[in-house]
N, C-alpha and C. Protein backbone atom coordinates (compact mmCIF):
# COMPACT_ATOMS: atom_id res chain seq x y z
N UNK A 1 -13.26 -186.79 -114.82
CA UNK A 1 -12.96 -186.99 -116.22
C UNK A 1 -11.50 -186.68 -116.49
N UNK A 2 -10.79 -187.38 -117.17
CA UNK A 2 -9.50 -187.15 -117.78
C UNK A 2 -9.42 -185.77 -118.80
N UNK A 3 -8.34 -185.53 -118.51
CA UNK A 3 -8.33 -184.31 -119.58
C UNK A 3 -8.60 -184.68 -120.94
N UNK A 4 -9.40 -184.18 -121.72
CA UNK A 4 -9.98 -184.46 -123.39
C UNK A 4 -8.88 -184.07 -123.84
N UNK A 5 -8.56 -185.37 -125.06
CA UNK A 5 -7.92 -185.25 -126.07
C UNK A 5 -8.03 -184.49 -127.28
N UNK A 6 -9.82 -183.96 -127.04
CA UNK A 6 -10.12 -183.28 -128.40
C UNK A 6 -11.70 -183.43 -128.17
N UNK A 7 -12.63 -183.42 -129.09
CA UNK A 7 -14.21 -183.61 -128.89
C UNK A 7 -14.33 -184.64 -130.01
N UNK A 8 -15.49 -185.12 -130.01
CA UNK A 8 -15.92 -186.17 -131.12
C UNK A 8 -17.20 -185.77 -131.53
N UNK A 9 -18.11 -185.59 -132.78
CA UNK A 9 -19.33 -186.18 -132.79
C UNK A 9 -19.78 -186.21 -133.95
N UNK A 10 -20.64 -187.53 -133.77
CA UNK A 10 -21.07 -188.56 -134.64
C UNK A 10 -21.35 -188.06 -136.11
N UNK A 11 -21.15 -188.80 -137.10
CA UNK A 11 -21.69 -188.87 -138.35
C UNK A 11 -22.95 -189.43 -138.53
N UNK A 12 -23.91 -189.10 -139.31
CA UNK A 12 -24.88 -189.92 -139.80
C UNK A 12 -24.88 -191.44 -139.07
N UNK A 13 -23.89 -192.24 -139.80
CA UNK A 13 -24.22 -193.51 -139.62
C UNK A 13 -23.55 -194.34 -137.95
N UNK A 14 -23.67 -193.09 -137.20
CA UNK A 14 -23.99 -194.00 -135.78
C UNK A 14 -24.69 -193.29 -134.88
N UNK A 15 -25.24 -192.23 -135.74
CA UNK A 15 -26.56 -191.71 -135.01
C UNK A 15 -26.85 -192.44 -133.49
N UNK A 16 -27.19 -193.88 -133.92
CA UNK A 16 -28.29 -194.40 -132.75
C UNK A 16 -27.39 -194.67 -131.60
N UNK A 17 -26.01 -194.61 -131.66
CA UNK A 17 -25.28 -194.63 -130.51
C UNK A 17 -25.11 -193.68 -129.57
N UNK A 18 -24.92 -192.49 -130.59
CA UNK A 18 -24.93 -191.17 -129.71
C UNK A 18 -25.67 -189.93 -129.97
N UNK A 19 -25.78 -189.22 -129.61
CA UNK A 19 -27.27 -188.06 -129.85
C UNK A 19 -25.89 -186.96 -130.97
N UNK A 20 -26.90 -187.31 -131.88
CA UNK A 20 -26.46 -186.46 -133.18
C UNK A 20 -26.64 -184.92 -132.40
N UNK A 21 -25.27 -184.36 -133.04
CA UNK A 21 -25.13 -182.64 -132.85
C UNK A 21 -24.16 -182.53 -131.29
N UNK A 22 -24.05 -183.63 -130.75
CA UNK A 22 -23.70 -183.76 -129.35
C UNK A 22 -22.33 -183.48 -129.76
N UNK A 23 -21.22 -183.14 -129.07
CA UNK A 23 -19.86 -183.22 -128.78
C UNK A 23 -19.66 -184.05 -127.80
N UNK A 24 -18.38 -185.13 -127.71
CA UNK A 24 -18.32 -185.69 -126.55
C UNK A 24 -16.82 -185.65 -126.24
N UNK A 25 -16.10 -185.63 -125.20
CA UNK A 25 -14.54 -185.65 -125.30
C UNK A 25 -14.22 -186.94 -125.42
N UNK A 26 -12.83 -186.62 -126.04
CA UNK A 26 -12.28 -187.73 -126.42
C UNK A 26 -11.14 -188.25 -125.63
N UNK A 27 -11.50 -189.26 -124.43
CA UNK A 27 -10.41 -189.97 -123.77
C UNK A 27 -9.21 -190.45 -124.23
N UNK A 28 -9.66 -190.93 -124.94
CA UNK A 28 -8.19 -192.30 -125.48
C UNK A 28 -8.61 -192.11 -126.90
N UNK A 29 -7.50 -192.48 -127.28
CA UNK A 29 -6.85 -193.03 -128.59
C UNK A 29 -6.85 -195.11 -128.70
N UNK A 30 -7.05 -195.69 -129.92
CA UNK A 30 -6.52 -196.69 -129.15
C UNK A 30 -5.59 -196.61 -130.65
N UNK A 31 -5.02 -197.62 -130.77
CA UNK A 31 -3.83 -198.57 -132.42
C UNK A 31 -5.03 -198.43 -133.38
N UNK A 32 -6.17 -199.36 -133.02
CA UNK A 32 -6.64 -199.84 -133.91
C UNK A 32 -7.80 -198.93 -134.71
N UNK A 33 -7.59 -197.95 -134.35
CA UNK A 33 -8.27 -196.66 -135.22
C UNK A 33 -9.44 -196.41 -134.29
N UNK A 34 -9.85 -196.70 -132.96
CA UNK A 34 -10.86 -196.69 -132.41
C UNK A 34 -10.54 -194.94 -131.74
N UNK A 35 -11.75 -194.28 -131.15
CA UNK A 35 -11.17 -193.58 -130.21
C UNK A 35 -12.16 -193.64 -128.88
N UNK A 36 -11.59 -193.29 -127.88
CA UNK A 36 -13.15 -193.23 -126.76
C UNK A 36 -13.26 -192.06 -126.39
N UNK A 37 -14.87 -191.92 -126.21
CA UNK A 37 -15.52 -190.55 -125.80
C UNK A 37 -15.93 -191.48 -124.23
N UNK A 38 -16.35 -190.12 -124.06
CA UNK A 38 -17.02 -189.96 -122.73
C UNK A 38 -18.50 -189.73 -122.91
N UNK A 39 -19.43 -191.00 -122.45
CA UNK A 39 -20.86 -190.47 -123.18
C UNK A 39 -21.43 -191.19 -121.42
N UNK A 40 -22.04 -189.72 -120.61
CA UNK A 40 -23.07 -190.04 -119.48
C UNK A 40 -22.03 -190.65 -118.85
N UNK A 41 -20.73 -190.51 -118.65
CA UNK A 41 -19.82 -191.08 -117.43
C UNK A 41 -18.98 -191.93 -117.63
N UNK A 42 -19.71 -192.48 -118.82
CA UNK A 42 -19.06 -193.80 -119.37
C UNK A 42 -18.34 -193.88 -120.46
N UNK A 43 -17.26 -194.72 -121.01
CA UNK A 43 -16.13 -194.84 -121.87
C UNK A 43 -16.81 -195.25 -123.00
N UNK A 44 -17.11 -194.94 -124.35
CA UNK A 44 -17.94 -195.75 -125.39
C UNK A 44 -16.61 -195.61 -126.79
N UNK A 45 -16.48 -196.76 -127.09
CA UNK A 45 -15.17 -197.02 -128.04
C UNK A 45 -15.59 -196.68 -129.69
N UNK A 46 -15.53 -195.90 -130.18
CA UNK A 46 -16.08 -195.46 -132.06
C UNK A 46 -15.18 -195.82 -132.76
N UNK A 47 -15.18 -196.04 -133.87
CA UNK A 47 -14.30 -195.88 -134.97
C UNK A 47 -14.44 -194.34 -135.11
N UNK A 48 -12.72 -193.92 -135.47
CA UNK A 48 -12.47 -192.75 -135.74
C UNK A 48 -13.03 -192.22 -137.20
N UNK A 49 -13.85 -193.06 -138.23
CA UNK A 49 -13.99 -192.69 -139.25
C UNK A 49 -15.60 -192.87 -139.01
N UNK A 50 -16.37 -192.68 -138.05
CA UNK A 50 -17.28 -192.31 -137.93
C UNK A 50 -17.96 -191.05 -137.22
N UNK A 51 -17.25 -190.45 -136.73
CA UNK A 51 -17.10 -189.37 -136.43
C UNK A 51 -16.03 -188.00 -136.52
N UNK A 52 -16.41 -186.68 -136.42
CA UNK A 52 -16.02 -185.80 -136.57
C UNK A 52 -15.34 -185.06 -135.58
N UNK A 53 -13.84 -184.42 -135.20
CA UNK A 53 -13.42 -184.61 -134.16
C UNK A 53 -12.70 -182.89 -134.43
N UNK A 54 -12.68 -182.22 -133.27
CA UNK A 54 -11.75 -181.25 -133.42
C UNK A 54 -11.26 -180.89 -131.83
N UNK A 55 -10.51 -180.25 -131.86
CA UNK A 55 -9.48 -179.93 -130.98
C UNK A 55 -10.05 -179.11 -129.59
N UNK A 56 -10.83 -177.58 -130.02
CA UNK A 56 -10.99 -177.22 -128.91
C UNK A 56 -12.89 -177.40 -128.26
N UNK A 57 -12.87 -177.27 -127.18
CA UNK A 57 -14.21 -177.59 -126.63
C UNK A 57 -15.34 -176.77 -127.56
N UNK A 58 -16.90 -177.65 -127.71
CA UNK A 58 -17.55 -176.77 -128.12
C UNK A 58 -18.33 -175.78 -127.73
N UNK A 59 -18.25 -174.59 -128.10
CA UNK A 59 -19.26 -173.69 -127.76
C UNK A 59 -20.59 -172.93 -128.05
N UNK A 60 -20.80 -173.16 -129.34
CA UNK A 60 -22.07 -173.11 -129.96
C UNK A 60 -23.23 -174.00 -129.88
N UNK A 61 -24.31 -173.79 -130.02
CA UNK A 61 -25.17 -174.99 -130.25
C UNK A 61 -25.32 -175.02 -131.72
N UNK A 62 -25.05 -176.87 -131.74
CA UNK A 62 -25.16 -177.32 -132.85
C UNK A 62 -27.11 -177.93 -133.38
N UNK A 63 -27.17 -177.33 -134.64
CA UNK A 63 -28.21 -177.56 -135.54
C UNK A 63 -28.31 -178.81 -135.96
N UNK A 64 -29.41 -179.54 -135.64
CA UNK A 64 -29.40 -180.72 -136.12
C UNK A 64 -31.33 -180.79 -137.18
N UNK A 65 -31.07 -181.67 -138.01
CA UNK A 65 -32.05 -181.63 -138.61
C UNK A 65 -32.40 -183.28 -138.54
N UNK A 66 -33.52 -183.65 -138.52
CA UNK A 66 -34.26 -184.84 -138.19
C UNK A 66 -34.55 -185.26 -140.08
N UNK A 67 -34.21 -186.46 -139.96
CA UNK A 67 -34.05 -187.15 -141.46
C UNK A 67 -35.04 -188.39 -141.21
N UNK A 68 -35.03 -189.35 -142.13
CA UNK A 68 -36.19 -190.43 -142.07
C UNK A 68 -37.26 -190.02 -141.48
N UNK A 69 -37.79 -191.65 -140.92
CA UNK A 69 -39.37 -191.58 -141.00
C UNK A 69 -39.25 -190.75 -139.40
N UNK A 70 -40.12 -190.19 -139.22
CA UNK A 70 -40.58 -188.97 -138.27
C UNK A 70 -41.23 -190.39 -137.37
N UNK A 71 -40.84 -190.42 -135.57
CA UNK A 71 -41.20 -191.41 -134.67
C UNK A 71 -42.54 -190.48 -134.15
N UNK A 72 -43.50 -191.16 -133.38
CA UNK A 72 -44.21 -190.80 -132.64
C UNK A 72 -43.77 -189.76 -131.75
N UNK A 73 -42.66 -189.99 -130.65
CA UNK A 73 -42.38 -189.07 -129.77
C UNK A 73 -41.48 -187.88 -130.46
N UNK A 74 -41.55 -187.95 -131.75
CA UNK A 74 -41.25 -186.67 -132.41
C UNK A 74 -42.45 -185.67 -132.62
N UNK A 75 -43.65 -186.04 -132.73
CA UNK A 75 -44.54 -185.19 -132.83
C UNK A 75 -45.36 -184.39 -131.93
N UNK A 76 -46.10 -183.46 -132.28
CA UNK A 76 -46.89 -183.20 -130.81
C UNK A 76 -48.28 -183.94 -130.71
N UNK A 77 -49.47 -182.94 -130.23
CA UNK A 77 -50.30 -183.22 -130.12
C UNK A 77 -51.35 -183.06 -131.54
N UNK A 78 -52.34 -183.43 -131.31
CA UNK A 78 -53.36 -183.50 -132.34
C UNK A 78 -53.22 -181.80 -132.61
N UNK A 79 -52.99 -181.55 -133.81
CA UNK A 79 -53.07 -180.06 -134.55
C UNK A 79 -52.01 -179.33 -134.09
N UNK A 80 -50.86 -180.05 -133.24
CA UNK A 80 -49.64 -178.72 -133.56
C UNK A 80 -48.56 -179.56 -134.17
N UNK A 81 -47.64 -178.66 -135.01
CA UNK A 81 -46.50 -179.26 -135.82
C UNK A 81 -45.99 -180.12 -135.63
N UNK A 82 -45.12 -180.94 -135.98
CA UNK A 82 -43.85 -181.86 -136.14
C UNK A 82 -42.87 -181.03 -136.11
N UNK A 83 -42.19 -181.07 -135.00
CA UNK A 83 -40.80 -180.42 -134.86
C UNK A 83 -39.74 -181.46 -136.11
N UNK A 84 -38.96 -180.68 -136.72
CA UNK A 84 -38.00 -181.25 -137.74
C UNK A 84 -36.54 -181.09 -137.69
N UNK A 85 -36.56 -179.04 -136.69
CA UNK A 85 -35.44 -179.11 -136.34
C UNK A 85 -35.34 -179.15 -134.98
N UNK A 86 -33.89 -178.73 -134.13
CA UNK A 86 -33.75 -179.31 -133.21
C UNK A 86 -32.23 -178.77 -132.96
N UNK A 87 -31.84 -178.26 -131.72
CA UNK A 87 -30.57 -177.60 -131.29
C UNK A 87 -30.08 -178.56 -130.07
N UNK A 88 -28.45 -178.81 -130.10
CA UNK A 88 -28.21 -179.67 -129.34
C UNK A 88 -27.06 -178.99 -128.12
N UNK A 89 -27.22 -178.72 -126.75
CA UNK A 89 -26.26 -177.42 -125.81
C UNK A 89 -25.05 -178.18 -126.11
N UNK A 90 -23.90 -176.98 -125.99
CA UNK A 90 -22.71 -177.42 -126.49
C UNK A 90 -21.92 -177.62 -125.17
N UNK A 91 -22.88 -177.61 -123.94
CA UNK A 91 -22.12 -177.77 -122.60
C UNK A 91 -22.59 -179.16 -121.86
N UNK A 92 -24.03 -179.50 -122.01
CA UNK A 92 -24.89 -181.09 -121.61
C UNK A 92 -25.03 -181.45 -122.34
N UNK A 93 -25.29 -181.26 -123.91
CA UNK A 93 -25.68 -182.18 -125.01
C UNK A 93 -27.23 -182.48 -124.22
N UNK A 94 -27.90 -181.74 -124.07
CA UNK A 94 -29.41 -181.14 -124.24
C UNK A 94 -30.16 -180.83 -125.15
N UNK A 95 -30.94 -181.51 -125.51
CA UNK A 95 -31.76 -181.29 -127.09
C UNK A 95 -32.55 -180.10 -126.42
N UNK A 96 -33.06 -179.22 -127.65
CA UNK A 96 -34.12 -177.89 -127.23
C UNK A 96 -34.63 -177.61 -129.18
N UNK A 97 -35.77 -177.72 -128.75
CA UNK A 97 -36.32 -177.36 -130.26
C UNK A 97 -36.64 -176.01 -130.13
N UNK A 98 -37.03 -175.39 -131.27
CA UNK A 98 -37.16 -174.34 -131.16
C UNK A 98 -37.83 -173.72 -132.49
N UNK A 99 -37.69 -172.16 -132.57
CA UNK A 99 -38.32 -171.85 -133.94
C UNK A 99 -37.41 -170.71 -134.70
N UNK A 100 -37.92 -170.70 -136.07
CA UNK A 100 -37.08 -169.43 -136.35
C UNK A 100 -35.47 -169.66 -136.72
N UNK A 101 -34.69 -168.50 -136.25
CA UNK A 101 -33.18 -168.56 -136.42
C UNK A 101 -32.43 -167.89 -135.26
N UNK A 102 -33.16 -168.24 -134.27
CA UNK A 102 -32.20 -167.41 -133.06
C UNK A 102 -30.73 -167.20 -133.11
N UNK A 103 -30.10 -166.35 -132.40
CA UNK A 103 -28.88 -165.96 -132.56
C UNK A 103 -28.08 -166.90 -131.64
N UNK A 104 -28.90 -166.59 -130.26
CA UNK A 104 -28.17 -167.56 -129.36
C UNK A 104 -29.73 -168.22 -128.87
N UNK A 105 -29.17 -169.53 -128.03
CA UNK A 105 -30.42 -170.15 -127.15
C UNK A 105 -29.75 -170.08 -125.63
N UNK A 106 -30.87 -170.34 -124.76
CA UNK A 106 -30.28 -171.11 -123.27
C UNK A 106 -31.03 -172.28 -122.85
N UNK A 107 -30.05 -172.94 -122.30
CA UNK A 107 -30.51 -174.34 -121.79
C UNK A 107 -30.95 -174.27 -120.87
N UNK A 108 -32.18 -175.07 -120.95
CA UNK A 108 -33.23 -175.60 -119.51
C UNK A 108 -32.48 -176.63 -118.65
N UNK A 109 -31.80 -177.30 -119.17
CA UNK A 109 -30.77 -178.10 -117.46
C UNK A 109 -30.16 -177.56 -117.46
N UNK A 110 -28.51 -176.92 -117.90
CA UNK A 110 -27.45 -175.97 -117.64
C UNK A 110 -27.51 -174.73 -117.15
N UNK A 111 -28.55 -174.49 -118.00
CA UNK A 111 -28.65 -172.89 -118.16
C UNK A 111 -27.89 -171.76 -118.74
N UNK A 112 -26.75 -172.10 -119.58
CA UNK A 112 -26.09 -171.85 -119.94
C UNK A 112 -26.67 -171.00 -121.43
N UNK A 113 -26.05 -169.79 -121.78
CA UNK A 113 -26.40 -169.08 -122.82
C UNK A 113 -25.21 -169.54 -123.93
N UNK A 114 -25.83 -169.63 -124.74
CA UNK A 114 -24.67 -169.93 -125.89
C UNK A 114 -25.32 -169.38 -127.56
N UNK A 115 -24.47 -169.09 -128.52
CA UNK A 115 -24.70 -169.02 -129.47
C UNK A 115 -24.63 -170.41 -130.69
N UNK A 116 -26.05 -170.16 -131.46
CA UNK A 116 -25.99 -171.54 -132.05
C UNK A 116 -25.61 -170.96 -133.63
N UNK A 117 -24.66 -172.37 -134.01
CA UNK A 117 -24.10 -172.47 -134.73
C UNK A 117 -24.62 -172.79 -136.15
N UNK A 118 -24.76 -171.97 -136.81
CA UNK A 118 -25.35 -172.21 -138.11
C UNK A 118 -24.72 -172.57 -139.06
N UNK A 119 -23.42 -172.56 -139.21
CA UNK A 119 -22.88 -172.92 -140.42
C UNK A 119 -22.82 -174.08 -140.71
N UNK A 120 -22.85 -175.07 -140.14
CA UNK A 120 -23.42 -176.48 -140.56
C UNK A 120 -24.68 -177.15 -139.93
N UNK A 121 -25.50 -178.17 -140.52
CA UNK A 121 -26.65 -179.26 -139.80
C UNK A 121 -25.87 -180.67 -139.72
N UNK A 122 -26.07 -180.98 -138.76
CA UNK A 122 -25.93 -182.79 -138.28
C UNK A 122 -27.21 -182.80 -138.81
């Protein structure tokens, strides 16, 4: 990977491109207001006014909250909840649901301990 220009991640309205709450670095710049992340290896080109971008790497896990209609593979089984929220690792961009208000979580692929970030929801 090239050295990141900064991190990116998504607003609302391109959700379905990239996993909301995710950070991704930001390769390039282009003229035309585009920028590219790095999503799974690969170069994916955004408009810079669809996403949220800051400077240093992230380290918290970000809070994401699930909006619209609730999919099938959002739910569980017959008689246990609908997960609604949902924490995203700030090192794989690893979804992990969870309960409560933990202070910090750790990731099941990384493994990595991190503190999640409450002051905002994707």
């Amino acid at each position: 990977m090239v050295s990141p220009r900064g991190w990116a991640r998504c607003l609302d309205n391109v959700a379905d491109v990239l996993r909301r709450g995710a950070w991704y670095p930001i390769v390039d710049e282009t003229a035309d207001g585009k920028v590219v992340i790095e999503v799974q290896k690969k170069p994916v080109r955004v408009s810079r006014i669809d996403v949220a971008v800051r400077d240093t790497p992230p380290d918290r896990w970000s809070v994401v909250v699930r909006t619209g209609v609730l999919r099938p593979t959002l739910g569980g089984r017959e008689g246990e909840e609908v997960t609604t929220t949902y924490a995203v690792c700030p090192h794989c961009q690893e979804r992990r649901d969870f309960g409560g208000k933990p202070d910090t979580l750790k990731c099941v692929r990384c493994k990595r301990e991190s503190k999640v970030d409450w002051s905002e929801n994707c």
